[in-house]
Protein backbone atom coordinates (compact mmCIF):
# COMPACT_ATOMS: atom_id res chain seq x y z
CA UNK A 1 0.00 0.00 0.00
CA UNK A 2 1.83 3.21 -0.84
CA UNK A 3 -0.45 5.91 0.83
CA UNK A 4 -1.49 4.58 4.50
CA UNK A 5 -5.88 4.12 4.45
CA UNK A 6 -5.50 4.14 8.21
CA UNK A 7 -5.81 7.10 10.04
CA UNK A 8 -4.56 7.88 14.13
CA UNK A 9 -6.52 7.28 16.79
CA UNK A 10 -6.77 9.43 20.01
CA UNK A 11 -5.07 8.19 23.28
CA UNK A 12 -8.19 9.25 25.21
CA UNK A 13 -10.09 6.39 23.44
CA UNK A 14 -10.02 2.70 24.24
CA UNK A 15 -6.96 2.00 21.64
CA UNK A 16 -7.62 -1.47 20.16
CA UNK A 17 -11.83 -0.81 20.25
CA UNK A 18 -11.31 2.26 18.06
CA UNK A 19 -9.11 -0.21 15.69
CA UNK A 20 -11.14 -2.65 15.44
CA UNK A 21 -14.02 -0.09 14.55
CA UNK A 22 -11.50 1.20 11.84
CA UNK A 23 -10.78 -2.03 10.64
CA UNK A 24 -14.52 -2.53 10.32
CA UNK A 25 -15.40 0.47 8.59
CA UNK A 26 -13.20 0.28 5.98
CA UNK A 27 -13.76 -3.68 5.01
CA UNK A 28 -17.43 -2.24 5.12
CA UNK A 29 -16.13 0.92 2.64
CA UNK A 30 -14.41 -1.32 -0.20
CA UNK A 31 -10.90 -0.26 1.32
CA UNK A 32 -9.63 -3.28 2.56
CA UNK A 33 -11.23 -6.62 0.94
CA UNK A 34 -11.64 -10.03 1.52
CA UNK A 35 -7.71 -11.64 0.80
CA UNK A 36 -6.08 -8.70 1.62
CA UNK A 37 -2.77 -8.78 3.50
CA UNK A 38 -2.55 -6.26 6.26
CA UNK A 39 0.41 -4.39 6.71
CA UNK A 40 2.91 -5.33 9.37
CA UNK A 41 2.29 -4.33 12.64
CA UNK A 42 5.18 -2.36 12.70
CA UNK A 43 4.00 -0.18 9.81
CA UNK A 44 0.23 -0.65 11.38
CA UNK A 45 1.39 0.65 15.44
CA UNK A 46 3.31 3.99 13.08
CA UNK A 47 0.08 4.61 10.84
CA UNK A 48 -2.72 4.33 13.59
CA UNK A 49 -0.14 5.81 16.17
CA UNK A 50 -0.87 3.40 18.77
CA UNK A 51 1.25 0.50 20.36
CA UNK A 52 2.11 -2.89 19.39
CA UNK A 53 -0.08 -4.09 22.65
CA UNK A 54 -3.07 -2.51 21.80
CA UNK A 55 -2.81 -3.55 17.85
CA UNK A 56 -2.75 -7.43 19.00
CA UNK A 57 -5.45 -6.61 21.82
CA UNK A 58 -7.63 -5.43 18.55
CA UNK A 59 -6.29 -8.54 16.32
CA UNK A 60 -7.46 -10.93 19.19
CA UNK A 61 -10.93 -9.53 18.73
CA UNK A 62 -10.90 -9.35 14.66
CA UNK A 63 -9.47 -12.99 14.73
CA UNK A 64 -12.24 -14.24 17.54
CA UNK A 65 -14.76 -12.88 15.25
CA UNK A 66 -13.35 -14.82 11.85
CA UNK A 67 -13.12 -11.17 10.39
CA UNK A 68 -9.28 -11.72 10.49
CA UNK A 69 -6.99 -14.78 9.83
CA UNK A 70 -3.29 -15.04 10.98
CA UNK A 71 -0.63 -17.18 8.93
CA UNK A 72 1.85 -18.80 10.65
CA UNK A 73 4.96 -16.70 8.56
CA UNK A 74 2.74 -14.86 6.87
CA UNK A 75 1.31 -11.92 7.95
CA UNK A 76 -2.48 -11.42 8.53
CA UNK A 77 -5.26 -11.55 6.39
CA UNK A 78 -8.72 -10.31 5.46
CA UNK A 79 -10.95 -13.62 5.64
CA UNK A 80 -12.29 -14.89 2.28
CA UNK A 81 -16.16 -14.83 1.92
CA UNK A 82 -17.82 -18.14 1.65
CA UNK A 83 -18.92 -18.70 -1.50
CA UNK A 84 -22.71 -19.30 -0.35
CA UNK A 85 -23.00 -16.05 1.09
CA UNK A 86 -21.50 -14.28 -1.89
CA UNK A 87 -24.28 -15.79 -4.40
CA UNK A 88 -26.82 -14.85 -2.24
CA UNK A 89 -25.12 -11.32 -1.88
CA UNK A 90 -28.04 -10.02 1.68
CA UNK A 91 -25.32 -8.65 3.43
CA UNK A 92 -22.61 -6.07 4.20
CA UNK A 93 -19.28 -7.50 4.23
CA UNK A 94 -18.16 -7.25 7.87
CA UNK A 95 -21.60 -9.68 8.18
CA UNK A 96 -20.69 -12.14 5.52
CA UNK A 97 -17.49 -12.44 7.40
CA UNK A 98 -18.49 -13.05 10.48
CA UNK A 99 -21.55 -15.90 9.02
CA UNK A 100 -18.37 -17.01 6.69
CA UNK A 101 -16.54 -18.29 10.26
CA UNK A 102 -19.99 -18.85 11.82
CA UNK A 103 -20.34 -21.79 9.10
CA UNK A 104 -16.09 -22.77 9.39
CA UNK A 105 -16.58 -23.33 12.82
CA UNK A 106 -20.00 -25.38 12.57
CA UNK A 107 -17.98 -27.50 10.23
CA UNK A 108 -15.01 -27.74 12.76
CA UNK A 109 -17.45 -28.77 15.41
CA UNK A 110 -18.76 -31.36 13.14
CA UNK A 111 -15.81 -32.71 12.47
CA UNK A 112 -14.43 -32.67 16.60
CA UNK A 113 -17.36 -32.84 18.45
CA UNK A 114 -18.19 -36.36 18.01
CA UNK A 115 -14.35 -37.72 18.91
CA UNK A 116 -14.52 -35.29 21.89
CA UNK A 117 -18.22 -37.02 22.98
CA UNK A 118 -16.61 -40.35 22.15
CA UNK A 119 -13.72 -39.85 24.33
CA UNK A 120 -15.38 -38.30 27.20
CA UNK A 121 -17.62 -41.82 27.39
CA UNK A 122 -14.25 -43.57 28.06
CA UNK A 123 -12.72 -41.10 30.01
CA UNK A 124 -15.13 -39.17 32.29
CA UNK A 125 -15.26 -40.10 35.81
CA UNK A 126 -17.61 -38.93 38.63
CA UNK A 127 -16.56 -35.60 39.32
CA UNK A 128 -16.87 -35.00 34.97
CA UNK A 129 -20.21 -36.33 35.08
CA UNK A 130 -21.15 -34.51 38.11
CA UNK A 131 -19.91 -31.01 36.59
CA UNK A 132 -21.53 -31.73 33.60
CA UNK A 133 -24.86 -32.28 35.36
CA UNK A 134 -24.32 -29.49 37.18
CA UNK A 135 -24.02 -27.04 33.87
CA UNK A 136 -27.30 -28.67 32.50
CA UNK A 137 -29.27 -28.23 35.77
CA UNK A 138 -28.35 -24.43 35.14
CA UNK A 139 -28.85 -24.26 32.03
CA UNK A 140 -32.83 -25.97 33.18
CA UNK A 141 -32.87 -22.81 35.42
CA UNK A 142 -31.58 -20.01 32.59
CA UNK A 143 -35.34 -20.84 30.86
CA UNK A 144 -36.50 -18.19 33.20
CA UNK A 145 -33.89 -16.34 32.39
CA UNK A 146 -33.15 -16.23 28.25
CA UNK A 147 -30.62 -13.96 27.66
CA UNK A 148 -28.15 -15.35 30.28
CA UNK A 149 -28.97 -18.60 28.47
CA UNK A 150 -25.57 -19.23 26.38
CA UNK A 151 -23.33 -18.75 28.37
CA UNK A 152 -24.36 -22.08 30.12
CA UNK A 153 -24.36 -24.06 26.87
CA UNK A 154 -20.94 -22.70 25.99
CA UNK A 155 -19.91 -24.08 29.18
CA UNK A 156 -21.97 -27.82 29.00
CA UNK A 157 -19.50 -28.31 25.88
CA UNK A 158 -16.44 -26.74 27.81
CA UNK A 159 -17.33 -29.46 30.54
CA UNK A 160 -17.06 -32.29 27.78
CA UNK A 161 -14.29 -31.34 26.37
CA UNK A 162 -12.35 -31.27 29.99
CA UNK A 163 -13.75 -34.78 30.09
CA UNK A 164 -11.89 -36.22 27.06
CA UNK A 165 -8.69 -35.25 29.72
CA UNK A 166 -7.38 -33.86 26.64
CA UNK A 167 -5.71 -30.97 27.24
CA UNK A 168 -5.87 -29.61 23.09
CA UNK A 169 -9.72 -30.15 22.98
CA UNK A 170 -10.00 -28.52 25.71
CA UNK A 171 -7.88 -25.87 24.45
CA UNK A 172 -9.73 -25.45 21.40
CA UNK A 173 -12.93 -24.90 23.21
CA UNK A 174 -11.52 -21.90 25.15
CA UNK A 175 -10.17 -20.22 22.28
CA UNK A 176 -13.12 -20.65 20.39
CA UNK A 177 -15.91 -19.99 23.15
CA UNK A 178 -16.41 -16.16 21.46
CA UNK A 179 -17.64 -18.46 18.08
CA UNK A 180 -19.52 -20.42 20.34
CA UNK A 181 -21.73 -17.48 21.81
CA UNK A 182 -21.99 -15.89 18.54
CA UNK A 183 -23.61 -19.42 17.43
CA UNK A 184 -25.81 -19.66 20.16
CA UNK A 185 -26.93 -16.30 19.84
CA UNK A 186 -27.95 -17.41 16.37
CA UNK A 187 -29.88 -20.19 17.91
CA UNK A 188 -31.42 -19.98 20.93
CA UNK A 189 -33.44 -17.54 19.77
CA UNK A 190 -36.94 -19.30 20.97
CA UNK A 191 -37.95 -21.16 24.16
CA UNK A 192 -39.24 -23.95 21.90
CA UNK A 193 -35.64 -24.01 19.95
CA UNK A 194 -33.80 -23.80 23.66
CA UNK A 195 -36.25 -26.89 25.36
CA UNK A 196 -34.98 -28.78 21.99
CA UNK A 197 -31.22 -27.80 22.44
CA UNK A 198 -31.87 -28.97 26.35
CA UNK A 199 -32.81 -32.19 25.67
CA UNK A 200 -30.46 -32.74 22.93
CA UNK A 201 -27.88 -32.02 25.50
CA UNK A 202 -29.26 -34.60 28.16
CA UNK A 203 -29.09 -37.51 25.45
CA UNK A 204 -25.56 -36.21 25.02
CA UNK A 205 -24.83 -36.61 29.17
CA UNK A 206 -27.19 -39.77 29.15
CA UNK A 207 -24.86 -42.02 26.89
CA UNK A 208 -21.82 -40.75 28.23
CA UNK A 209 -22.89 -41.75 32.32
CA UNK A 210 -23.81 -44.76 30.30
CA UNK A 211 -20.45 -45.51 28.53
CA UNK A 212 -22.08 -46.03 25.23
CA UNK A 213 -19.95 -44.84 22.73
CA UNK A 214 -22.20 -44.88 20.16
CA UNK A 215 -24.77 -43.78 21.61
CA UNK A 216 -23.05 -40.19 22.73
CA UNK A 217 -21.45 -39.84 18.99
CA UNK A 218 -24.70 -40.13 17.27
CA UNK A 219 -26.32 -37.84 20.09
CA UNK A 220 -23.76 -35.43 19.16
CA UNK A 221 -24.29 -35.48 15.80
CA UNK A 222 -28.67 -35.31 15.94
CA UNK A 223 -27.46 -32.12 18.04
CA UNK A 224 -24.97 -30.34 15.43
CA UNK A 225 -27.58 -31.50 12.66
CA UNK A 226 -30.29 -29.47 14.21
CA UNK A 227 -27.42 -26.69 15.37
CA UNK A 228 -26.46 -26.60 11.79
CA UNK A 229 -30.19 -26.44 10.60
CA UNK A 230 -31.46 -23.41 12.74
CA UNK A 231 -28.11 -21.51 11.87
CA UNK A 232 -29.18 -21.75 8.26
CA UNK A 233 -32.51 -20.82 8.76
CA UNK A 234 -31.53 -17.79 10.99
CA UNK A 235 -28.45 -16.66 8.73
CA UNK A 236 -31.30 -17.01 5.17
CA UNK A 237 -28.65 -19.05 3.68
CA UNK A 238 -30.55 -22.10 1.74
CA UNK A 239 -27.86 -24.59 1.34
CA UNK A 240 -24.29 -25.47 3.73
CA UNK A 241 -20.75 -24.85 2.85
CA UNK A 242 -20.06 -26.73 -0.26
């Protein structure tokens, strides 16, 4: 880039917010577009005139939000569109972003979940099972309470995942619970779709107290099916990633 499209930002402002607004505003504007390599941060901390800590403090949240990718080597990158969204072209481009890693991580969870339920019906002992219980029994109680609703369900899947005693699922979860909330938000929109997501849940916890393998993979999947289904619905896309 040989004229700088970022401008300063004051010191009296929350540093990385205001840069992730700019960052925003101009993928929204045409001025930085889906593929595009970022410059360094060296080059980014001069133009913005801000520090190197609050340019990764906005990255974490771009990067959380699929809007920006990292390379390991090379530099960081506007995300591609998915090419579903582009067809059906409904959106502004910081939103087709954001559904773009909505639908990567539903296929990442797809892919994961089931080993992670699989593992945590060999692995899980009494004090799992109990925990997990536990984060279901809240999440019975957060029907009187909706909006304090997903953080519960982010944390009946964090519960599995410490089950598996596998420290990189576990791992995964954690960086990944902002994808998570931005899913559920997308989902448990209706008391009818959260009773659904409930009980698709206990089948999960069911067949793992059990020990049935089987059982707990194929519960897993019904669940991502119908998690997959209602994110569809609620994003107006009318087919999944290809």
């Amino acid at each position: 880039m040989s004229k700088s499209i970022f401008s300063g930002v004051r010191r009296t402002e929350r540093l990385y917010e205001k840069i992730v607004e700019q960052i925003r505003d101009l993928i929204q504007e045409g001025k930085l577009k889906p593929g595009d390599r970022l410059p360094s941060e060296r080059e980014l901390a001069e133009d913005l005139g801000c520090s190197r800590t609050s340019l990764r403090e906005a990255f974490r949240v771009l990067e959380s939000e699929g809007i920006v990718i990292s390379k390991p080597g090379g530099g960081r990158f506007i995300q591609h569109f998915d090419q579903g969204l582009v067809m059906e072209y409904r959106f502004n481009p910081v939103d087709m972003l954001e559904k773009t890693a909505i639908l990567y991580f539903l296929e990442a969870r797809e892919t994961l979940e089931p080993k992670i339920a699989e593992l945590a019906s060999l692995r899980a002992n009494d004090e799992d099972i109990q925990k997990i219980e536990s984060v279901l029994f809240r999440m019975e109680e957060k029907l009187k309470y909706p909006n304090e609703a997903v953080q519960e369900d982010s944390n009946f899947h964090m519960a599995l995942a410490e089950a598996t005693k596998n420290f990189v699922f576990v791992s995964m979860m954690e960086t990944n619970l902002n994808l998570v909330r931005q899913v559920r938000k997308q989902t448990l929109i209706s008391p009818e779709r959260y009773i659904e997501s409930l009980a698709e849940h206990r089948a999960i916890l069911e067949a793992v107290k059990n020990r049935d393998v089987q059982a707990a993979i194929d519960a897993t999947n019904i669940h991502l099916q119908s998690l997959r289904k209602n994110v569809l619905k609620n994003i107006q896309i009318s087919k999944p990633v290809e």
